[in-house]
C-alpha atoms as a PDB file:
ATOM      1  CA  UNK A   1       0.000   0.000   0.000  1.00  0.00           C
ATOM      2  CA  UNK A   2       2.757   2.263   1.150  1.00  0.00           C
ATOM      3  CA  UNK A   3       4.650   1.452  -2.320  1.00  0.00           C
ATOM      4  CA  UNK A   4       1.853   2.541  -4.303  1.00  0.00           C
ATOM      5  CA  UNK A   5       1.522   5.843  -2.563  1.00  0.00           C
ATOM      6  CA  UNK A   6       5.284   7.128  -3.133  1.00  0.00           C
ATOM      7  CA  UNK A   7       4.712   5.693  -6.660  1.00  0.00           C
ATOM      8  CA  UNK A   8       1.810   8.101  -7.002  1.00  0.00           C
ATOM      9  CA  UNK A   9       3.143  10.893  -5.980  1.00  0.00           C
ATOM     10  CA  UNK A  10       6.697  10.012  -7.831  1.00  0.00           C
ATOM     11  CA  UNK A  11       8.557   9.548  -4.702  1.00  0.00           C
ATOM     12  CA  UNK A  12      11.941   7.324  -4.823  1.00  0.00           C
ATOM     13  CA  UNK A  13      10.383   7.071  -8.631  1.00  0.00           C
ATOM     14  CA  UNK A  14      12.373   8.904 -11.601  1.00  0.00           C
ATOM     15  CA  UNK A  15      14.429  11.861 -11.676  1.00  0.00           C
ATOM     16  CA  UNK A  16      15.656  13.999 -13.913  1.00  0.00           C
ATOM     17  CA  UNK A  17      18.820  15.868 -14.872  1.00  0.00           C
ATOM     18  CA  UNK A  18      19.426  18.344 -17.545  1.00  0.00           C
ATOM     19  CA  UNK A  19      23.292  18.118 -19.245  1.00  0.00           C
ATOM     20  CA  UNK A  20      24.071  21.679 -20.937  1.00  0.00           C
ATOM     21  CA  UNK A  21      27.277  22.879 -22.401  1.00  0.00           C
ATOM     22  CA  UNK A  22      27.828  26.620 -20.134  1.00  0.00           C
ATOM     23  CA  UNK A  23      27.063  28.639 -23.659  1.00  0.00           C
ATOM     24  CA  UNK A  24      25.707  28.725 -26.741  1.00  0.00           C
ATOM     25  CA  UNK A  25      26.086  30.520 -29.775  1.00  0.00           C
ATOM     26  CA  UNK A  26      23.272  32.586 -31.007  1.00  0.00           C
ATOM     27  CA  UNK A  27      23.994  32.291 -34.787  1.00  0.00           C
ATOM     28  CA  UNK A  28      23.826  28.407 -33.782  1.00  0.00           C
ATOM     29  CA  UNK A  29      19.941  27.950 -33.192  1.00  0.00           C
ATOM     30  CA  UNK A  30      20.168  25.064 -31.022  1.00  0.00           C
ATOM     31  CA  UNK A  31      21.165  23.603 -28.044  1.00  0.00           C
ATOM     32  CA  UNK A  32      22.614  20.156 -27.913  1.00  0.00           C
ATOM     33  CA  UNK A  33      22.282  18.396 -24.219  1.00  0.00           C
ATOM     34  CA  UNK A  34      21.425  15.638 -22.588  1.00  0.00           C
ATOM     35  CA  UNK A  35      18.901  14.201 -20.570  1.00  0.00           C
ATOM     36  CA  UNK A  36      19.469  12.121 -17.678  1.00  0.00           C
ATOM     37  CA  UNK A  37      17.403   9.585 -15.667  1.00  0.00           C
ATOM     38  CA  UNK A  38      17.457   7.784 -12.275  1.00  0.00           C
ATOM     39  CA  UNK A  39      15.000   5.829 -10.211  1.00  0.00           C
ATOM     40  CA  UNK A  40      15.124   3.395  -7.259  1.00  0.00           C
ATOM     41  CA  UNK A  41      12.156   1.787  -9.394  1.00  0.00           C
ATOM     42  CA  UNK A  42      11.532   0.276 -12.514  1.00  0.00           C
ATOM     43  CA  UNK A  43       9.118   2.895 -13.944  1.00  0.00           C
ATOM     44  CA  UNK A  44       8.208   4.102 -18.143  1.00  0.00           C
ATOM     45  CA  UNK A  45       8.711   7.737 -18.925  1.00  0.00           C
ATOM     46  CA  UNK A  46       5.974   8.599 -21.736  1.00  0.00           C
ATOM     47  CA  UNK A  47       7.160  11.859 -22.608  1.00  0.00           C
ATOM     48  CA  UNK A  48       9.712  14.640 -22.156  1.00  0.00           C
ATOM     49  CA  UNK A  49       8.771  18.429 -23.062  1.00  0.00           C
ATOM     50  CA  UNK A  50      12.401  20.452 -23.385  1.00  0.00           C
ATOM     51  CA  UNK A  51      11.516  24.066 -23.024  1.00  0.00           C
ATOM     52  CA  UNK A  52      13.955  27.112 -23.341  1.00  0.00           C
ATOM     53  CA  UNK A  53      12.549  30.558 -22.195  1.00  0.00           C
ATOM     54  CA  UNK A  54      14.220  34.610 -22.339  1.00  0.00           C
ATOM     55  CA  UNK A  55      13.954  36.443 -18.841  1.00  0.00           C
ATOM     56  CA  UNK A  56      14.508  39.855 -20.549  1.00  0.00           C
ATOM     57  CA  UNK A  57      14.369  42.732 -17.828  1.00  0.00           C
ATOM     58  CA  UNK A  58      15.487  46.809 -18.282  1.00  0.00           C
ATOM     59  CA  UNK A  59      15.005  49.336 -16.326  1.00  0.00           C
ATOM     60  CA  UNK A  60      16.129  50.239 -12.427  1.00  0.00           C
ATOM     61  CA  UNK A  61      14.004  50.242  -8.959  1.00  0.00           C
ATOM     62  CA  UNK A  62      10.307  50.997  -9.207  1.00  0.00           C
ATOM     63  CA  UNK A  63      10.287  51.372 -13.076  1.00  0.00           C
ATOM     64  CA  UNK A  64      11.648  48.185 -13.789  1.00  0.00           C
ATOM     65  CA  UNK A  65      10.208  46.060 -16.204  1.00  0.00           C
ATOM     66  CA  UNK A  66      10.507  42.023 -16.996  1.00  0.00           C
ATOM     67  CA  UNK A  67       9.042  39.900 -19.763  1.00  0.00           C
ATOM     68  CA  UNK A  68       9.555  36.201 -20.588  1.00  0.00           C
ATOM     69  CA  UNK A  69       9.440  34.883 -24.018  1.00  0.00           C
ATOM     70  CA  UNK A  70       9.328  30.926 -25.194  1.00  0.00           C
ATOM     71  CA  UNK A  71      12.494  30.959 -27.974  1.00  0.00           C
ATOM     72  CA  UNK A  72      11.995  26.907 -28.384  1.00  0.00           C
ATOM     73  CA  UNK A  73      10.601  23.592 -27.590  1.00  0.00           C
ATOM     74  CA  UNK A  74      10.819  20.138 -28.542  1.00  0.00           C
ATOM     75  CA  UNK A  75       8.539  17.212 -27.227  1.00  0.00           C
ATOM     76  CA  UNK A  76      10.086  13.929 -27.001  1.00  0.00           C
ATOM     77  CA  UNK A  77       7.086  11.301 -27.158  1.00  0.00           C
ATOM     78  CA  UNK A  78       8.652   8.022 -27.188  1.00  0.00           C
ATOM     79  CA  UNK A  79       8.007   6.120 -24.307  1.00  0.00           C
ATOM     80  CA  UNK A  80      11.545   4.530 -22.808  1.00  0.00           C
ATOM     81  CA  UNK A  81      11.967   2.384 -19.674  1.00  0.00           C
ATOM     82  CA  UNK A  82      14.244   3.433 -16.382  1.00  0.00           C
ATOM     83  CA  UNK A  83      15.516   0.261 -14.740  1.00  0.00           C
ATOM     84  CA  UNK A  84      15.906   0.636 -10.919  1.00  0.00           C
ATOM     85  CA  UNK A  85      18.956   2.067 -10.251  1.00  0.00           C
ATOM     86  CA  UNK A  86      20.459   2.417 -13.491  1.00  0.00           C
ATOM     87  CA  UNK A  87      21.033   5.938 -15.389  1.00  0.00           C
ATOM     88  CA  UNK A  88      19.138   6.583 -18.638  1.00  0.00           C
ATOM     89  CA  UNK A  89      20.793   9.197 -20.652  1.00  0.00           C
ATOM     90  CA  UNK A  90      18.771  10.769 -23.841  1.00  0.00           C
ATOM     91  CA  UNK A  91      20.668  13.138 -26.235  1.00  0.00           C
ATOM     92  CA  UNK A  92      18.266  15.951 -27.568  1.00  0.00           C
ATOM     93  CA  UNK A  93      18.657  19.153 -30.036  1.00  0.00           C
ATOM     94  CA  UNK A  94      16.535  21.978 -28.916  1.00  0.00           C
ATOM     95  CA  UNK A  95      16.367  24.301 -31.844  1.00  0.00           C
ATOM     96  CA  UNK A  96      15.428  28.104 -30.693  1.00  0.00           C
ATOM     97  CA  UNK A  97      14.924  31.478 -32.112  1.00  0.00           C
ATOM     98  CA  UNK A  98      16.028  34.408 -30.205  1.00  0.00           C
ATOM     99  CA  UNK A  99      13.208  37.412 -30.074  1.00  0.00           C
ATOM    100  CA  UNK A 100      15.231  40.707 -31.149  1.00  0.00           C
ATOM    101  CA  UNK A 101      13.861  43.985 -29.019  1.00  0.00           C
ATOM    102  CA  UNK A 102      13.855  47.378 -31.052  1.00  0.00           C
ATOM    103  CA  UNK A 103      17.297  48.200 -29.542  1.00  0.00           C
ATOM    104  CA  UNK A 104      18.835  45.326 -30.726  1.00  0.00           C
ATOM    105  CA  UNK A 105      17.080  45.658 -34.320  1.00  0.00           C
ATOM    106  CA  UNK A 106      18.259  49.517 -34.289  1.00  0.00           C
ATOM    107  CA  UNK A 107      22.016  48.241 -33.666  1.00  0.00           C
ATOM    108  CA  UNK A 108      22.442  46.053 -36.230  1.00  0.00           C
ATOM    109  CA  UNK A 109      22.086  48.757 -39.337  1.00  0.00           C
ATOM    110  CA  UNK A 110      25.597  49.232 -38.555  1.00  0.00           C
ATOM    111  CA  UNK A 111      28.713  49.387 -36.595  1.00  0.00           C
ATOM    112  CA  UNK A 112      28.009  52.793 -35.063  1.00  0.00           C
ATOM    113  CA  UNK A 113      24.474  51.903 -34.255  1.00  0.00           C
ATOM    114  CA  UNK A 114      25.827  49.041 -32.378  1.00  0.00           C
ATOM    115  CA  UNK A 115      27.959  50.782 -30.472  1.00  0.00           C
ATOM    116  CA  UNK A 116      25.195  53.232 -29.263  1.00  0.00           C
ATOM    117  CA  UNK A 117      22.654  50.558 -28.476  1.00  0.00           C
ATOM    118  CA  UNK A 118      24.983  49.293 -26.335  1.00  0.00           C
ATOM    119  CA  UNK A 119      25.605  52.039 -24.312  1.00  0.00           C
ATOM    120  CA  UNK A 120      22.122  52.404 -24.198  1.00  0.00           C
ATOM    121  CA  UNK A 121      21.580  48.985 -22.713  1.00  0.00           C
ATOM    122  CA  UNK A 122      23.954  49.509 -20.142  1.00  0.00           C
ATOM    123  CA  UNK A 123      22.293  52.834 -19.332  1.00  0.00           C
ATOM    124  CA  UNK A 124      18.668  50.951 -19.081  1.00  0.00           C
ATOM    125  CA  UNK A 125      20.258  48.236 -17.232  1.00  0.00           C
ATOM    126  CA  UNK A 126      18.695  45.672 -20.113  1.00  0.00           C
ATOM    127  CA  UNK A 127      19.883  41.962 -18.906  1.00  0.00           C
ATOM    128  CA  UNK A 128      19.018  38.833 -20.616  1.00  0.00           C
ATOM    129  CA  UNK A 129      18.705  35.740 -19.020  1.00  0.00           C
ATOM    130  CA  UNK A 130      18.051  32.031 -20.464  1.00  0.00           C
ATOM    131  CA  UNK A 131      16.201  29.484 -18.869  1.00  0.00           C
ATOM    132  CA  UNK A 132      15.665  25.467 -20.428  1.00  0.00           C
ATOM    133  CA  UNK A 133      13.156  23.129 -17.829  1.00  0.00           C
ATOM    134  CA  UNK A 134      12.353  19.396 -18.605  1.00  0.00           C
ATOM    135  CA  UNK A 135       9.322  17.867 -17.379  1.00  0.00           C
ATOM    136  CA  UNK A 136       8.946  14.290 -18.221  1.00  0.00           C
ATOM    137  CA  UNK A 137       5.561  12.187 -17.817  1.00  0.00           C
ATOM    138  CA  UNK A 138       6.312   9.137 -15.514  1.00  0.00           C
ATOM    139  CA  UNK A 139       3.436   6.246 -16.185  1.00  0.00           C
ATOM    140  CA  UNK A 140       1.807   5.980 -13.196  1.00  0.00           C
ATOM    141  CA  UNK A 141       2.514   8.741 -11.411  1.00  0.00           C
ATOM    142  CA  UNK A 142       0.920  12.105 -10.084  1.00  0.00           C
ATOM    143  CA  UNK A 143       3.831  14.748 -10.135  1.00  0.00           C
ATOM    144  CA  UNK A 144       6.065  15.105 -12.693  1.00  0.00           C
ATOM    145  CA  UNK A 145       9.720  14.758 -12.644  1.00  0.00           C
ATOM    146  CA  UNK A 146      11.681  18.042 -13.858  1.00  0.00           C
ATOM    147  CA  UNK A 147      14.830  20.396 -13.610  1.00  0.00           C
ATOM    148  CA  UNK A 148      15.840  23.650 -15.101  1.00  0.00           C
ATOM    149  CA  UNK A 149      19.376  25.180 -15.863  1.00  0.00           C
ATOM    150  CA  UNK A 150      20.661  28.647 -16.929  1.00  0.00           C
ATOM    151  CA  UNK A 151      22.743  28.755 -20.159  1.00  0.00           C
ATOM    152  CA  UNK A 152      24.423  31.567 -21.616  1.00  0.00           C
ATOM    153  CA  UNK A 153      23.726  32.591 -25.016  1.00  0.00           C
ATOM    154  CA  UNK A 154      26.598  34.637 -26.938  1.00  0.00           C
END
């Protein structure tokens, strides 16, 4: 009885990890990592949804301002068994497209333009940050198994 309560609820079931190089390059598109799994029981993962996100923020104090943008995502639908205490590593490509603001768009006319939008962002304190979160479907199971990791983007 007890086993099929922490089952439901996904405790000692899977785990996940996310494997990301530090950075990226924007011109890339993609980000190639790894996924990796754990479980003190034999469970089936259904599904794993590989998300990357933009924290973009400007301004200072009171008048600061923060939006988040979805650059990519890739669904990975092919169900896969986790033996009990074995590690299950999945190699994924997460293709993204980076969302340009009107600063960035104004700097790349031309070298000089760049160099002023720059300034500019440091001025408005403009700071990007970049997010990717797994979340994998466990059969049986309740709650979800997922992680999240920052990864520069250059």
């Amino acid at each position: 009885m007890l086993g099929k309560v922490k089952q439901f609820f996904g405790i000692e079931g899977v785990k996940v990890e996310l494997v990301l190089p530090e950075a990226v390059r924007a011109s890339d598109g993609v980000i190639e990592g790894v996924l990796r799994f754990q479980s003190m029981n034999t469970q089936t993962v259904t599904q794993a949804r590989i998300t990357i996100f933009e924290k973009y923020s400007r301004g200072r104090g009171k008048e600061r301002l923060i939006d988040e943008y979805k650059l990519g995502e890739v669904e990975l639908s092919e169900a896969f068994e986790v033996p009990q205490g074995e590690v299950v590593e999945l190699p994924f490509s997460l293709p993204f497209t980076l969302v340009k603001s009107e600063m960035d768009a104004f700097g790349d006319r031309n070298m000089l333009f760049k160099g002023l939008a720059n300034a500019a962002k440091t001025f408005n304190a403009v700071k990007s940050l970049y997010r990717v979160e797994v979340v994998a479907r466990v059969k049986g199971t309740a709650l979800n198994p997922f992680d999240s990791a920052f990864i520069q983007i250059r």
